[in-house]
Protein backbone atom coordinates (compact mmCIF):
# COMPACT_ATOMS: atom_id res chain seq x y z
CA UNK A 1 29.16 3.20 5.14
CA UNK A 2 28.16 5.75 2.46
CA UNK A 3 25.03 7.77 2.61
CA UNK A 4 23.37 6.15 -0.31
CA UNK A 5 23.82 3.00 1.58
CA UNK A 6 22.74 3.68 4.13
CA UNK A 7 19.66 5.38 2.48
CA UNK A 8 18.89 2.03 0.63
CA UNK A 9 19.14 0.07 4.28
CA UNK A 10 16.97 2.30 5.36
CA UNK A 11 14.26 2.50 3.06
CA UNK A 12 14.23 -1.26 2.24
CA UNK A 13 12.86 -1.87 5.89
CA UNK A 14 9.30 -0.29 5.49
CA UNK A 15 9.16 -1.61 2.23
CA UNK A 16 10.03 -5.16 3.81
CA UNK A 17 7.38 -4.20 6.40
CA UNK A 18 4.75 -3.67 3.23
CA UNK A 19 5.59 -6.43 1.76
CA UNK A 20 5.33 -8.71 5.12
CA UNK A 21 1.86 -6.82 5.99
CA UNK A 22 0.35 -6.92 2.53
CA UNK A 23 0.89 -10.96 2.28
CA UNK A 24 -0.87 -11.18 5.95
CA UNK A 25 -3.63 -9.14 4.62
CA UNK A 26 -4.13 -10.61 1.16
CA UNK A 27 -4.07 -14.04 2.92
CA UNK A 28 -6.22 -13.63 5.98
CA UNK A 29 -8.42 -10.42 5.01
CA UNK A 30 -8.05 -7.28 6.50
CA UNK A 31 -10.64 -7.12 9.22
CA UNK A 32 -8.11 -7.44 11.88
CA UNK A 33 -5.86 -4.46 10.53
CA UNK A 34 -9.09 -1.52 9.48
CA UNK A 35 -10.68 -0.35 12.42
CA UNK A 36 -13.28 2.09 12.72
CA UNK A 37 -13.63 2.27 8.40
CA UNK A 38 -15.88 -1.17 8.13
CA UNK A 39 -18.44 -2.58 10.03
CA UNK A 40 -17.40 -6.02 9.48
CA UNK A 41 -20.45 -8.34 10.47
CA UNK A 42 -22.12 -6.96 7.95
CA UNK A 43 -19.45 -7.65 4.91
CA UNK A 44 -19.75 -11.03 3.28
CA UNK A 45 -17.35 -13.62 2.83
CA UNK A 46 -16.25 -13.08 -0.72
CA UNK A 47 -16.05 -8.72 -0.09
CA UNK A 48 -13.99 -9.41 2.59
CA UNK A 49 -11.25 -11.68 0.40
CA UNK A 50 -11.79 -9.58 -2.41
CA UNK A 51 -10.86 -6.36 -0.16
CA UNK A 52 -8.23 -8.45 1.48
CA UNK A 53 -6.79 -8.94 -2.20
CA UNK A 54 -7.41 -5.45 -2.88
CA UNK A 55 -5.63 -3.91 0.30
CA UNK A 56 -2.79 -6.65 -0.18
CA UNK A 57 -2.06 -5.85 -3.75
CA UNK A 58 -1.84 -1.96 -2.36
CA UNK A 59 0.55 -2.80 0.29
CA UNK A 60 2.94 -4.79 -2.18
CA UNK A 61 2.64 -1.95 -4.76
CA UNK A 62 3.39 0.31 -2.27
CA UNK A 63 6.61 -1.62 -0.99
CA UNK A 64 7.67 -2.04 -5.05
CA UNK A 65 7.15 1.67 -5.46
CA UNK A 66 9.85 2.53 -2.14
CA UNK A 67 12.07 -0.32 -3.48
CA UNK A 68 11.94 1.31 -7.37
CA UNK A 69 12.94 5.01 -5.75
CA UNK A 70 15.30 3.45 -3.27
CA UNK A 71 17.70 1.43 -6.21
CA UNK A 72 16.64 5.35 -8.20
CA UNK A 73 18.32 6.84 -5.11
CA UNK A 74 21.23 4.22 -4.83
CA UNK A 75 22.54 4.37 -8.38
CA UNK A 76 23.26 8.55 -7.61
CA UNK A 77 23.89 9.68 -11.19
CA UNK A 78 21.46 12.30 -11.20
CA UNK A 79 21.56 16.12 -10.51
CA UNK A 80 19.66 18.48 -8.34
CA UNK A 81 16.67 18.96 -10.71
CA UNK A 82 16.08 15.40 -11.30
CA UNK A 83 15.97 14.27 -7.62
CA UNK A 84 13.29 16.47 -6.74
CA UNK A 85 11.37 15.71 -9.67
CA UNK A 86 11.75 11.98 -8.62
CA UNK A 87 10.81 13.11 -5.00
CA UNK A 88 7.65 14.55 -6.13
CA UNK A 89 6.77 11.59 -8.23
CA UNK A 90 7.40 9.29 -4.97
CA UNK A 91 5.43 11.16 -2.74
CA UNK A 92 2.65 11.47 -5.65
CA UNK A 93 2.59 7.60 -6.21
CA UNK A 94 2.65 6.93 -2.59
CA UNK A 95 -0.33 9.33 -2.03
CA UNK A 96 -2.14 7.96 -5.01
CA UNK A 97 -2.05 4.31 -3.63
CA UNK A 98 -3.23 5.16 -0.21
CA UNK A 99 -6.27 7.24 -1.49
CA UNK A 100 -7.35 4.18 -3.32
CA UNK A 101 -7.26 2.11 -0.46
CA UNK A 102 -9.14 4.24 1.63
CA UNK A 103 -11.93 4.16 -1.45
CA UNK A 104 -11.28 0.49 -1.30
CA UNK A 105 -12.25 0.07 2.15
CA UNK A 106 -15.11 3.02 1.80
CA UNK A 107 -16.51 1.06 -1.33
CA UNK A 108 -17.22 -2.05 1.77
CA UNK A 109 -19.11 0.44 4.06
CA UNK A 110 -21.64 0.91 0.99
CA UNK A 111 -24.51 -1.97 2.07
CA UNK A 112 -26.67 -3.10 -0.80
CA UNK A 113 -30.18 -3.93 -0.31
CA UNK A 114 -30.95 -7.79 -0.27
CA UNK A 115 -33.86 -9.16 -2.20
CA UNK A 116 -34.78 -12.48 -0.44
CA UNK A 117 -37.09 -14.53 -2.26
């Protein structure tokens, strides 16, 4: 097995893992998965499937963005310079997409005063 192979094999599992998480959490919200981030009895219904969509979309971005450098990887007909510019633009996107998650899930902890009438 060749090392770019074996690279793609190996990459294409956490981004299989994204993939398989961020459905679970864009279908069933993700107060079971954030812990400690939300206090959860006090989100409503429709902020919890709208951070569910949120956080899912996130996940399955991130698993498109592993899958796009992976087959980047694969194809191998690049030099020295223009691998670790693509590793710097992985790592970049990949920290990008968490830090807007975590604002995602900080945006929920923000409670908005009710005006009952």
């Amino acid at each position: 097995m060749s090392t770019q192979l074996s690279e793609l094999l190996t990459q294409l599992f956490p981004a299989t893992i994204l993939a398989v998480l961020g459905w679970v959490i864009r279908t069933n919200g993700p107060q079971g998965f954030v812990h400690g981030m939300v206090d959860w009895s006090k989100v409503d219904d429709a902020m919890r499937r709208r951070a569910g969509r949120d956080v899912g979309n996130l996940l399955f971005a991130m698993a498109i963005w592993i899958v796009g450098y992976v087959v980047f990887r694969y194809q191998g007909a690049y030099d020295q310079a223009t691998d670790n510019l693509a590793q710097v633009i992985f790592v970049g996107g990949i920290s990008v997409l968490v830090i807007v998650m975590i604002f995602v899930l900080l945006r929920l902890r923000e409670t908005k005063p009710k005006h009952g009438r």
